[in-house]
C-alpha atoms as a PDB file:
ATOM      1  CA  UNK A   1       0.000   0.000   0.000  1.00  0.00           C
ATOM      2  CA  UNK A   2       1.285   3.695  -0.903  1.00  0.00           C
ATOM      3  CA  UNK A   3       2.560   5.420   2.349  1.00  0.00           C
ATOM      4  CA  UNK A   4       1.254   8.663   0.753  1.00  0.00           C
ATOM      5  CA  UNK A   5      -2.325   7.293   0.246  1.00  0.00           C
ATOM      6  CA  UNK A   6      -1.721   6.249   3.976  1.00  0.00           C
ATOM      7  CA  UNK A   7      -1.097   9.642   5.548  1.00  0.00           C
ATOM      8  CA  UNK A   8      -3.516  11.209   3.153  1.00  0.00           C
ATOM      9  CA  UNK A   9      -6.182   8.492   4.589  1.00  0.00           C
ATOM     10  CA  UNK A  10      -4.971   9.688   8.334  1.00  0.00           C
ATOM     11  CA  UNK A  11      -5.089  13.315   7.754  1.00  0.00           C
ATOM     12  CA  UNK A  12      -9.198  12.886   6.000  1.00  0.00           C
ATOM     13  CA  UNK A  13      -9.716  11.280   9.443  1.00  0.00           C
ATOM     14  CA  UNK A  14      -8.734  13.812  11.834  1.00  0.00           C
ATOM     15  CA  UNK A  15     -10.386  16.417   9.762  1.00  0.00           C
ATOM     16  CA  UNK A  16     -13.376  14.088   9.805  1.00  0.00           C
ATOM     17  CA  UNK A  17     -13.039  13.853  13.472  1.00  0.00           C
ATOM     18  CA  UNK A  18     -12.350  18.327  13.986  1.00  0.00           C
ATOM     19  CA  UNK A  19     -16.172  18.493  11.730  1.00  0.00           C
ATOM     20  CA  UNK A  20     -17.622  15.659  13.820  1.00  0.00           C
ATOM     21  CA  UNK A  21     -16.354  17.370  16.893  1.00  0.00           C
ATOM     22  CA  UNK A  22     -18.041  20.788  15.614  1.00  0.00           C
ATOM     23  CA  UNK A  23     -21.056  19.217  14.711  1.00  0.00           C
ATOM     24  CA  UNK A  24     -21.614  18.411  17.953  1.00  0.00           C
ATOM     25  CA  UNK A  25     -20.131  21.240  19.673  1.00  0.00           C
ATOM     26  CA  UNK A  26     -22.755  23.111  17.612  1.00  0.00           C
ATOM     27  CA  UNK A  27     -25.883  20.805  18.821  1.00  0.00           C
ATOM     28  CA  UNK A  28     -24.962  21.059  22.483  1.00  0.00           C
ATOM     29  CA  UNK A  29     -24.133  24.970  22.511  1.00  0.00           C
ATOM     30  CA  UNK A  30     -27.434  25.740  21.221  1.00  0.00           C
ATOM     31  CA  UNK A  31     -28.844  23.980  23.387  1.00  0.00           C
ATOM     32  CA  UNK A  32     -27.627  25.494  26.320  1.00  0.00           C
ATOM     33  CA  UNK A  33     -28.590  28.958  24.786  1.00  0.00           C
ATOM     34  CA  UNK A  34     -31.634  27.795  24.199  1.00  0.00           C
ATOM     35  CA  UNK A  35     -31.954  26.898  28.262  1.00  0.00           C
ATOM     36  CA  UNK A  36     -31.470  23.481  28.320  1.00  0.00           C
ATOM     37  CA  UNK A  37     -27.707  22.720  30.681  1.00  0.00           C
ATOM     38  CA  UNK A  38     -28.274  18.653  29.814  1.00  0.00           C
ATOM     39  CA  UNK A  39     -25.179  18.656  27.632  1.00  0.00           C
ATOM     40  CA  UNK A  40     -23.573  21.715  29.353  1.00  0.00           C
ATOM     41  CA  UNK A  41     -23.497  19.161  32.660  1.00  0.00           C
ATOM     42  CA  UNK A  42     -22.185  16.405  30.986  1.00  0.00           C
ATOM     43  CA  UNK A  43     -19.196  18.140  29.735  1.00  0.00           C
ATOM     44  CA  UNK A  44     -20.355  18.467  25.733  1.00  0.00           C
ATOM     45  CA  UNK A  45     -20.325  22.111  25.070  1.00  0.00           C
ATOM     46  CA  UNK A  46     -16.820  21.768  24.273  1.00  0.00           C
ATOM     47  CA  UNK A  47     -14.248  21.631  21.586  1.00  0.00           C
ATOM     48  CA  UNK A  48     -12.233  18.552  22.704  1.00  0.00           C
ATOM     49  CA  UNK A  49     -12.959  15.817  20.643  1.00  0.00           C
ATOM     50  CA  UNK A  50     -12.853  13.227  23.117  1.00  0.00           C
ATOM     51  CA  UNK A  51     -15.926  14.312  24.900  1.00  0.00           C
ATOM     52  CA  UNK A  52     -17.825  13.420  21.433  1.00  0.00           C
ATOM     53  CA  UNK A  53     -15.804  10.266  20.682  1.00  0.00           C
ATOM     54  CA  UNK A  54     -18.346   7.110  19.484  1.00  0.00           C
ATOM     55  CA  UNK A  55     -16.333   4.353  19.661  1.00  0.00           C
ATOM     56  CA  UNK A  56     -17.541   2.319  16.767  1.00  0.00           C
ATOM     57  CA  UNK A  57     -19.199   5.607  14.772  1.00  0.00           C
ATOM     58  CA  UNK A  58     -15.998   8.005  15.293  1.00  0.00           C
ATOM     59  CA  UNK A  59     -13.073   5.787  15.060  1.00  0.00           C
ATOM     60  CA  UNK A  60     -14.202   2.331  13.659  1.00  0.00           C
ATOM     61  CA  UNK A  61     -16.153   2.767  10.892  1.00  0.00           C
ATOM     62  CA  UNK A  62     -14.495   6.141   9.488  1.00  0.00           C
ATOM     63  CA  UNK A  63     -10.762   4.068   9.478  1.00  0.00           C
ATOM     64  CA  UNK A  64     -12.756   1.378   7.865  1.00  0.00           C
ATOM     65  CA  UNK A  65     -14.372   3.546   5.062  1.00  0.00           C
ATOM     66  CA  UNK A  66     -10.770   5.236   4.424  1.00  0.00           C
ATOM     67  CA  UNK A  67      -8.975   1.725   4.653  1.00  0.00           C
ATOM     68  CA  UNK A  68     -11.586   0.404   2.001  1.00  0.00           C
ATOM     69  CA  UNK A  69     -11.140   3.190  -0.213  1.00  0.00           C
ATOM     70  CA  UNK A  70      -7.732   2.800  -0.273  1.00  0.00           C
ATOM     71  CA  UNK A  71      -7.780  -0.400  -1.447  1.00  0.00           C
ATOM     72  CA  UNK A  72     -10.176   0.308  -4.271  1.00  0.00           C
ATOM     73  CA  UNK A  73     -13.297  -1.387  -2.458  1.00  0.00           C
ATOM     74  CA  UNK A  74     -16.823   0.123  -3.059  1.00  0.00           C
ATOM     75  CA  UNK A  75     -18.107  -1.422   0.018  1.00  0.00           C
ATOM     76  CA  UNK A  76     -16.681   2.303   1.414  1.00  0.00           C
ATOM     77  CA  UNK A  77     -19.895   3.434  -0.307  1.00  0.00           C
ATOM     78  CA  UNK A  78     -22.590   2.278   1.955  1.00  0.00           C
ATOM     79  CA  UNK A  79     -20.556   2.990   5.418  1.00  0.00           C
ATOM     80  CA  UNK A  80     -21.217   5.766   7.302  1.00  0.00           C
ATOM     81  CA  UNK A  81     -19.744   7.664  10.049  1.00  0.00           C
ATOM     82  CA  UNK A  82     -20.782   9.221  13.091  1.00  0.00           C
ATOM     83  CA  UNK A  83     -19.873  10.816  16.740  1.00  0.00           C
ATOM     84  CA  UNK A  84     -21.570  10.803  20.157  1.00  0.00           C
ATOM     85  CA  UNK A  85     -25.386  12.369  19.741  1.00  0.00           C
ATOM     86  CA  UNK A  86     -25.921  15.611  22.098  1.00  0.00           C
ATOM     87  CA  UNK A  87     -28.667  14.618  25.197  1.00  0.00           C
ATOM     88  CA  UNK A  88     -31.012  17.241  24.818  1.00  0.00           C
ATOM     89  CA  UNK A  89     -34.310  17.838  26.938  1.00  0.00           C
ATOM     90  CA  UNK A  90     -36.839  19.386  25.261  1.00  0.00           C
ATOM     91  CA  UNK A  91     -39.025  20.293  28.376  1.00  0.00           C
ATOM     92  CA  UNK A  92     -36.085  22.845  29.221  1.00  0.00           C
ATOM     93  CA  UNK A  93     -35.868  24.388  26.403  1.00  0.00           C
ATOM     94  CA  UNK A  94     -37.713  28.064  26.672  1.00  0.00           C
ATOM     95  CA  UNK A  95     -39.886  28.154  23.869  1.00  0.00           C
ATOM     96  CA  UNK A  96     -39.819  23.982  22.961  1.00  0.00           C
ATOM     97  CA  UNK A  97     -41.076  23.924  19.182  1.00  0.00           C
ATOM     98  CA  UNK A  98     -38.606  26.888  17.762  1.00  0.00           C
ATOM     99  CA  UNK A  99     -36.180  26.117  20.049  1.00  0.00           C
ATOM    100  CA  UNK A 100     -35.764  22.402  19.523  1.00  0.00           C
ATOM    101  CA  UNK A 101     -35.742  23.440  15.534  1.00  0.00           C
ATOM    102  CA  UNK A 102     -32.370  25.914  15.912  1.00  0.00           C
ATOM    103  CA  UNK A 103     -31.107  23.228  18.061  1.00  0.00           C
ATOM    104  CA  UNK A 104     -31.050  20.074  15.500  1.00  0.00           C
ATOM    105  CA  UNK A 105     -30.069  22.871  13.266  1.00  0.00           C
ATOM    106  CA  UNK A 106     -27.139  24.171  15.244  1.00  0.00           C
ATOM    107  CA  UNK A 107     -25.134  20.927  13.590  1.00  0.00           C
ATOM    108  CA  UNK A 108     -25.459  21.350   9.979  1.00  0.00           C
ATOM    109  CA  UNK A 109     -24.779  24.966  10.343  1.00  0.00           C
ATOM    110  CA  UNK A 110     -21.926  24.793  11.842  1.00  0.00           C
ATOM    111  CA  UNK A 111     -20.324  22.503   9.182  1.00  0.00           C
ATOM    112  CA  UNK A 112     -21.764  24.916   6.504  1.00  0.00           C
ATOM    113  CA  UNK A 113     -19.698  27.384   8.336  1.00  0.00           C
ATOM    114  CA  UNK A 114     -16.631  25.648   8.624  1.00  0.00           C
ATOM    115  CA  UNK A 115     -16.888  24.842   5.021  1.00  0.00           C
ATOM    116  CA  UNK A 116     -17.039  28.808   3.811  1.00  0.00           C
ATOM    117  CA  UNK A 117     -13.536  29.242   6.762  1.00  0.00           C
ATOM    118  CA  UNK A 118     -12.156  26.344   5.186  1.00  0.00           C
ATOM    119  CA  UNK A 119     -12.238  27.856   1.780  1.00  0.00           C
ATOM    120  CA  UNK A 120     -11.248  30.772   2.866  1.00  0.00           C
ATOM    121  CA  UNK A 121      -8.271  29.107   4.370  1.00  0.00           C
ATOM    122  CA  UNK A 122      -7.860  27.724   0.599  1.00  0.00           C
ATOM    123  CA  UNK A 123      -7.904  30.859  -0.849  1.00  0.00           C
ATOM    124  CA  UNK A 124      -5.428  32.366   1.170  1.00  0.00           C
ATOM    125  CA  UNK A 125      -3.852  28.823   0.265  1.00  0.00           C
ATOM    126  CA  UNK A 126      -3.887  30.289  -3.514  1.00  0.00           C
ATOM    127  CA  UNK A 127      -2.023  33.579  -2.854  1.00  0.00           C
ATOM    128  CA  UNK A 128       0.558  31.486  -1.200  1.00  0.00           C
ATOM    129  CA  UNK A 129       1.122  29.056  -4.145  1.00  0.00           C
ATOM    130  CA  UNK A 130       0.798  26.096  -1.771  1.00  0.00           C
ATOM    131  CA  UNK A 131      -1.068  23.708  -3.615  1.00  0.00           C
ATOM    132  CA  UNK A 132      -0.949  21.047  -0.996  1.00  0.00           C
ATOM    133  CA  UNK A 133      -3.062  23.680   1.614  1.00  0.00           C
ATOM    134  CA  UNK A 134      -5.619  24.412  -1.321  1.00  0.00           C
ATOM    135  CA  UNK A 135      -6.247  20.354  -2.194  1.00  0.00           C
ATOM    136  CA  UNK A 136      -6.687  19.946   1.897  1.00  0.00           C
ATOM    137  CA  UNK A 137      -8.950  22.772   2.207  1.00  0.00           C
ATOM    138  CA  UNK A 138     -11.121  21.516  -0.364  1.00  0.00           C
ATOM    139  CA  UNK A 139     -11.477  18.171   0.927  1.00  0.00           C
ATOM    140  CA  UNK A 140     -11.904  19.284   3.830  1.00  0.00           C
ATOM    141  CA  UNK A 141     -14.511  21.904   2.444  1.00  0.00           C
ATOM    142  CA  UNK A 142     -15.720  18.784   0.450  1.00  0.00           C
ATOM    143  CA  UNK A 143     -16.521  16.790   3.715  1.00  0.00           C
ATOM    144  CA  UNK A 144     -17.580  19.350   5.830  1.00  0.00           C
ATOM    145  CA  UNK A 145     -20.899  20.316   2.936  1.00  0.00           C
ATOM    146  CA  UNK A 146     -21.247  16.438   2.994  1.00  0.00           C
ATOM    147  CA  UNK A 147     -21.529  16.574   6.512  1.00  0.00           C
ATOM    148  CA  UNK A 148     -24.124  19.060   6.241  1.00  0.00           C
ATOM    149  CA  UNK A 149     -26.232  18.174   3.485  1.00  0.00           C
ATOM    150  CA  UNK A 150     -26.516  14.456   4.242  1.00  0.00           C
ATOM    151  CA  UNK A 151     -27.400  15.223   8.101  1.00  0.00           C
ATOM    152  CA  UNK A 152     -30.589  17.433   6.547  1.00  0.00           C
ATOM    153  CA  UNK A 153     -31.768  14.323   4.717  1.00  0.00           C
ATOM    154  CA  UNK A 154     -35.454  13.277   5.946  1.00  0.00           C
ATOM    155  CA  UNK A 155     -34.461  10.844   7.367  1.00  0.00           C
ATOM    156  CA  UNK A 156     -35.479   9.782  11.748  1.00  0.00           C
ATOM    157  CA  UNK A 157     -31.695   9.055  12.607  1.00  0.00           C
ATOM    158  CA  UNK A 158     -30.631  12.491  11.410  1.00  0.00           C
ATOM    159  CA  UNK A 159     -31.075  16.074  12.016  1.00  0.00           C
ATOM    160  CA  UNK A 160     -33.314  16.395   9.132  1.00  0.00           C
ATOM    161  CA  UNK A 161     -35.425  13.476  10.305  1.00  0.00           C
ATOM    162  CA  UNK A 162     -35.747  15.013  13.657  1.00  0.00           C
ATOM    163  CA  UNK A 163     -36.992  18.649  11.506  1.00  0.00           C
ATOM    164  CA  UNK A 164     -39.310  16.692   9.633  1.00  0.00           C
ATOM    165  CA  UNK A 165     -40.771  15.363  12.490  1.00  0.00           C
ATOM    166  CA  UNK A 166     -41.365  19.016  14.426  1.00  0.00           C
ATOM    167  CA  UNK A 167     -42.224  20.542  11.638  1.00  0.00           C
ATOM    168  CA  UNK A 168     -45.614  17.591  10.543  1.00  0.00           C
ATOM    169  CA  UNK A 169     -46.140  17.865  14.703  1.00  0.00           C
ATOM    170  CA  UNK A 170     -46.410  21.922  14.409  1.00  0.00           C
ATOM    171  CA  UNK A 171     -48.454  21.564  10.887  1.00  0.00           C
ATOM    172  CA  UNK A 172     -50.747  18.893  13.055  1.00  0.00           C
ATOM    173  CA  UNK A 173     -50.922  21.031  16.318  1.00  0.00           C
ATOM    174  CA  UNK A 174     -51.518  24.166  14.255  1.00  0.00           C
ATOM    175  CA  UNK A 175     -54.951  22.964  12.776  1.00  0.00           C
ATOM    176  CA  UNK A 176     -56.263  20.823  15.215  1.00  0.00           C
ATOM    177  CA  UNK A 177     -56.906  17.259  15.520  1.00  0.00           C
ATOM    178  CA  UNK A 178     -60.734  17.775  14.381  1.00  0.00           C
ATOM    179  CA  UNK A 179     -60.134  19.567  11.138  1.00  0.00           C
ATOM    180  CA  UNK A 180     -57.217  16.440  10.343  1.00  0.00           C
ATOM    181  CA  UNK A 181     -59.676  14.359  11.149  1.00  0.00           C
ATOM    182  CA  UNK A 182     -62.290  16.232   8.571  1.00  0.00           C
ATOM    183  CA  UNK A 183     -59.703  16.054   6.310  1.00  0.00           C
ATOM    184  CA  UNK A 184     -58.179  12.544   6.451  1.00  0.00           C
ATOM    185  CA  UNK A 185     -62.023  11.209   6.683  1.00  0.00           C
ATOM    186  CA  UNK A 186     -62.896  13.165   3.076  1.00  0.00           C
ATOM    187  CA  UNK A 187     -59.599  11.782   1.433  1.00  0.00           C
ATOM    188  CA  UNK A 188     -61.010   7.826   2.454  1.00  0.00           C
ATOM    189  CA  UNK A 189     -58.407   7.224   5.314  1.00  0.00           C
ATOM    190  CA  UNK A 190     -59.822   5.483   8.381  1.00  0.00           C
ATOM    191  CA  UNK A 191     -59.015   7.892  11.331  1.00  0.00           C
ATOM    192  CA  UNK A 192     -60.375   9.049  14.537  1.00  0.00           C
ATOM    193  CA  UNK A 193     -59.256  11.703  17.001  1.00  0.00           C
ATOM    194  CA  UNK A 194     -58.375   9.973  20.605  1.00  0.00           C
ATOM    195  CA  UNK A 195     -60.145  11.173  22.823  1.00  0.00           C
ATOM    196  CA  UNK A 196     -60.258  12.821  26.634  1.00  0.00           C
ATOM    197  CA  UNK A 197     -60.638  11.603  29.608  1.00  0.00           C
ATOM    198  CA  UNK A 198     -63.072  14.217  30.597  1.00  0.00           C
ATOM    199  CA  UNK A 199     -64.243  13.722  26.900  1.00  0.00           C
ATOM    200  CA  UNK A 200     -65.080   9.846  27.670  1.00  0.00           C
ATOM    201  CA  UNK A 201     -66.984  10.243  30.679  1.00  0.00           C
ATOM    202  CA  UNK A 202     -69.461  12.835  29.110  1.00  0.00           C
ATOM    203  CA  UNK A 203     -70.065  10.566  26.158  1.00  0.00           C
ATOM    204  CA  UNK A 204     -74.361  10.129  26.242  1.00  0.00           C
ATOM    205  CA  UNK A 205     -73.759   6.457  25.296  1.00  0.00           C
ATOM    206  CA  UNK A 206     -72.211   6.080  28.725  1.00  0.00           C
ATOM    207  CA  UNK A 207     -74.481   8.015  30.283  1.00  0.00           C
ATOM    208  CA  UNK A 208     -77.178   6.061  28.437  1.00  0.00           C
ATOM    209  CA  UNK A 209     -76.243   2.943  29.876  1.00  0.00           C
ATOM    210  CA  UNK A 210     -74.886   4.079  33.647  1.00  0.00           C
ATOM    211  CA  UNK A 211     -72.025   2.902  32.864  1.00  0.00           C
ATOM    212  CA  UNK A 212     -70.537   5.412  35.438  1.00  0.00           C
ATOM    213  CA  UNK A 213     -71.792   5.618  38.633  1.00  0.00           C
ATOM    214  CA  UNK A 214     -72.084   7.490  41.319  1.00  0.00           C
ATOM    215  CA  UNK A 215     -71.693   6.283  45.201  1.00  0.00           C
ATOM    216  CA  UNK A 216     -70.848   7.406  48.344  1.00  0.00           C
ATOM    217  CA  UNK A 217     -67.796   6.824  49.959  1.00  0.00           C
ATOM    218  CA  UNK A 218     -65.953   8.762  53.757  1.00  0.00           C
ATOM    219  CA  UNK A 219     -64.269  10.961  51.327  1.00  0.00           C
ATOM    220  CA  UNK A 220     -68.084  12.086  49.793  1.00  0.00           C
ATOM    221  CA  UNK A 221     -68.939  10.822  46.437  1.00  0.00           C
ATOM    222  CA  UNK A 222     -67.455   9.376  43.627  1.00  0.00           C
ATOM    223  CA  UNK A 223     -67.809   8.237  40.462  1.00  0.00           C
ATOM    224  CA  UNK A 224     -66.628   4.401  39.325  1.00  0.00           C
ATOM    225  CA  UNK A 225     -66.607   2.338  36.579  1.00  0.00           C
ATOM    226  CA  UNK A 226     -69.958  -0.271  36.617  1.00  0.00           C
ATOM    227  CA  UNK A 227     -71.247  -2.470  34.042  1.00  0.00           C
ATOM    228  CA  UNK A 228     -71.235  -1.416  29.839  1.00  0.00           C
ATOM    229  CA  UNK A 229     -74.896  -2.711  29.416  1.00  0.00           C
ATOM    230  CA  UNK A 230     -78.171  -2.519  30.291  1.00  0.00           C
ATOM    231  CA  UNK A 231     -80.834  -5.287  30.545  1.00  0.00           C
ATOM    232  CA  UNK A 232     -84.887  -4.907  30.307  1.00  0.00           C
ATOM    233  CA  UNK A 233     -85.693  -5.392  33.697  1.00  0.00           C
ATOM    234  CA  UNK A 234     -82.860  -2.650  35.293  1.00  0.00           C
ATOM    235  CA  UNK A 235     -78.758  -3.083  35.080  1.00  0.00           C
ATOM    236  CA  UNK A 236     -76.362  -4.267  37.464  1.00  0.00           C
ATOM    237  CA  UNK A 237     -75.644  -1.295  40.114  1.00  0.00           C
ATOM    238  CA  UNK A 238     -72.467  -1.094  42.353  1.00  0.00           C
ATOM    239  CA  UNK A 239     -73.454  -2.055  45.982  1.00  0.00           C
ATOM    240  CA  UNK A 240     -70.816  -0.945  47.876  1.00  0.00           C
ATOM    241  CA  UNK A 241     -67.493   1.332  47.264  1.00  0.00           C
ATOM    242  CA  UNK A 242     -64.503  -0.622  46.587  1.00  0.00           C
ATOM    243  CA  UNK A 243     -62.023  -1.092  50.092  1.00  0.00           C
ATOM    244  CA  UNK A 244     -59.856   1.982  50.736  1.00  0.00           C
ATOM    245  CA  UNK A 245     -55.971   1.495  51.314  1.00  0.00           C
ATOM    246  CA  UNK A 246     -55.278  -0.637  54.304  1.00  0.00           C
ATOM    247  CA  UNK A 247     -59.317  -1.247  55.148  1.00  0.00           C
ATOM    248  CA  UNK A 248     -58.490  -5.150  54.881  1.00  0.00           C
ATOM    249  CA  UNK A 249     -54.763  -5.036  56.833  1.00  0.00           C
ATOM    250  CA  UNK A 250     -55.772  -6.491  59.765  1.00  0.00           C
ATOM    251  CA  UNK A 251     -57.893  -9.030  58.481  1.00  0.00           C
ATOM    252  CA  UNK A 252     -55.379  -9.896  55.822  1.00  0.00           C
ATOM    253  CA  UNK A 253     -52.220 -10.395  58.231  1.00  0.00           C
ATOM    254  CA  UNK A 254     -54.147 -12.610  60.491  1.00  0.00           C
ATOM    255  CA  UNK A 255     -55.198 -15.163  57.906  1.00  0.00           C
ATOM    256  CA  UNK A 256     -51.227 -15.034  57.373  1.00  0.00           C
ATOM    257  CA  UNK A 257     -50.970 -16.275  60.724  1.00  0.00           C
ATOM    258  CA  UNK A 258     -50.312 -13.098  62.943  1.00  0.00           C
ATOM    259  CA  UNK A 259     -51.682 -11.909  66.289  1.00  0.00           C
ATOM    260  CA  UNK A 260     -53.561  -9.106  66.587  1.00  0.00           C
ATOM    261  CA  UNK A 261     -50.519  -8.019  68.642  1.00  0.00           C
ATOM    262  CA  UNK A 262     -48.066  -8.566  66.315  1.00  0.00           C
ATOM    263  CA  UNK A 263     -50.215  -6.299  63.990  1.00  0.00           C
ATOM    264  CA  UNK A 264     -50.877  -3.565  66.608  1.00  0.00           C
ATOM    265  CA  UNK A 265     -46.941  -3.602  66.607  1.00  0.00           C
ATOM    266  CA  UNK A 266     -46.123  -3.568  62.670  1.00  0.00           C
ATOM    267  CA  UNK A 267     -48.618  -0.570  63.095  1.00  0.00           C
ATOM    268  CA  UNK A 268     -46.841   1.384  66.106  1.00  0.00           C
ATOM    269  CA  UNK A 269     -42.976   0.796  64.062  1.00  0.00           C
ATOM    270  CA  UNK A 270     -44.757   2.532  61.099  1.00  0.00           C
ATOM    271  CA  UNK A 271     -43.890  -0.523  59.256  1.00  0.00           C
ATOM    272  CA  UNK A 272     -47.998  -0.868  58.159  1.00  0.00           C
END
């Protein structure tokens, strides 16, 4: 094997590893902007690439790709590369739908800007004659717009899956689940809107058939769950309320065989 297509292999891997490392640096920053300290407090809003290291994404499968393209193999084709994902909780964010958007965005546009400083790197690469620094600086360019455009694919395990998904939610949340359900219904696909609980127990067929029912209980009434039919001659009706915690402890611990002493002292330790 050339020892020039060797180094050249090594150096495309630490770059790949700098872009990986800014990618990431880019999720978790914005998040913490955004309000969300998850990454912050496990150590990810930084620049060393060890804190974003995926042992089989970052260092397995990239030397594999390189080795395989090395050696003239197309398998290098269908292997991908990737680093740590960013733990980000969306309940801290302070306004969760935008936010979580410039978040999964953070990544991609941080490799589109590293792609625009590489070139200019390259250009200034061009006043200096060095034609070694301008063939880097467009691979490197090359790889970071990769990076960038293939993470904004539709697609769940990337950033642009993750947009997709936000953005149908919002267009879903926006409308209303009754007018998707008008509008799924008229274009023939079965649907139906779930519903309430407070939806459920107003529903006239239940009320039709008692299905709830009201009874009295030492904490005043309440309403429980009785039968889903009714029959000619009257439906079943709930007789008594069901046992309240601990009602049966006694009773219970002496068919196990204690003494109502032993019971009076489980209940003076606290332990019933």
């Amino acid at each position: 094997m050339d020892p020039k297509m060797v180094i050249d292999g090594l150096i495309q891997y630490l770059g790949l590893v700098v872009l990986l490392t800014f990618h990431e640096f880019g999720h978790a920053w914005m998040a913490w902007k955004c309000g969300d300290d998850t990454a912050r407090l496990q150590g990810r809003v930084s620049l060393n690439p060890l804190v974003h290291i995926d042992p089989i994404g970052t260092v397995v499968m990239p030397l594999l790709i390189i080795f395989l393209s090395m050696t003239g193999s197309g398998l290098s084709r269908f292997l991908i590369g990737w680093a740590k994902p960013v733990p980000v909780n969306p309940y801290n964010l302070r306004n969760p739908r935008v936010d979580d958007i410039l978040v999964t965005l953070a990544g991609p546009w941080m490799n589109l800007l590293l792609a625009v400083v590489i070139m200019g790197l390259g250009r200034l690469g061009m006043i200096a004659h060095s034609e070694s620094m301008v063939n880097l600086c467009l691979s490197m360019a090359q790889l970071s717009l990769l990076l960038c455009f293939f993470n904004l694919l539709p697609i769940p395990v990337l950033d642009g899956g993750a947009i997709f998904l936000l953005l149908i939610e919002g267009a879903l949340a926006s409308d209303g689940p009754k007018a998707w359900e008008e509008r799924l219904t008229a274009a023939d696909v079965p649907c139906a809107s779930i519903w309430k609980i407070e939806e459920i127990v107003r529903h006239p067929q239940l009320e039709h058939r008692d299905v709830l029912q009201t009874v009295d209980s030492r904490y005043g009434p309440i309403r429980l769950v009785g039968s889903g039919f009714r029959l000619a001659h009257g439906s079943p009706s709930i007789e008594r309320q069901p046992p309240t915690l601990g009602e049966h402890t006694d009773e219970i611990l002496g068919e196990a065989g204690y003494a109502a002493a032993d019971v009076e002292k489980l209940r003076r330790d606290g332990v019933i």
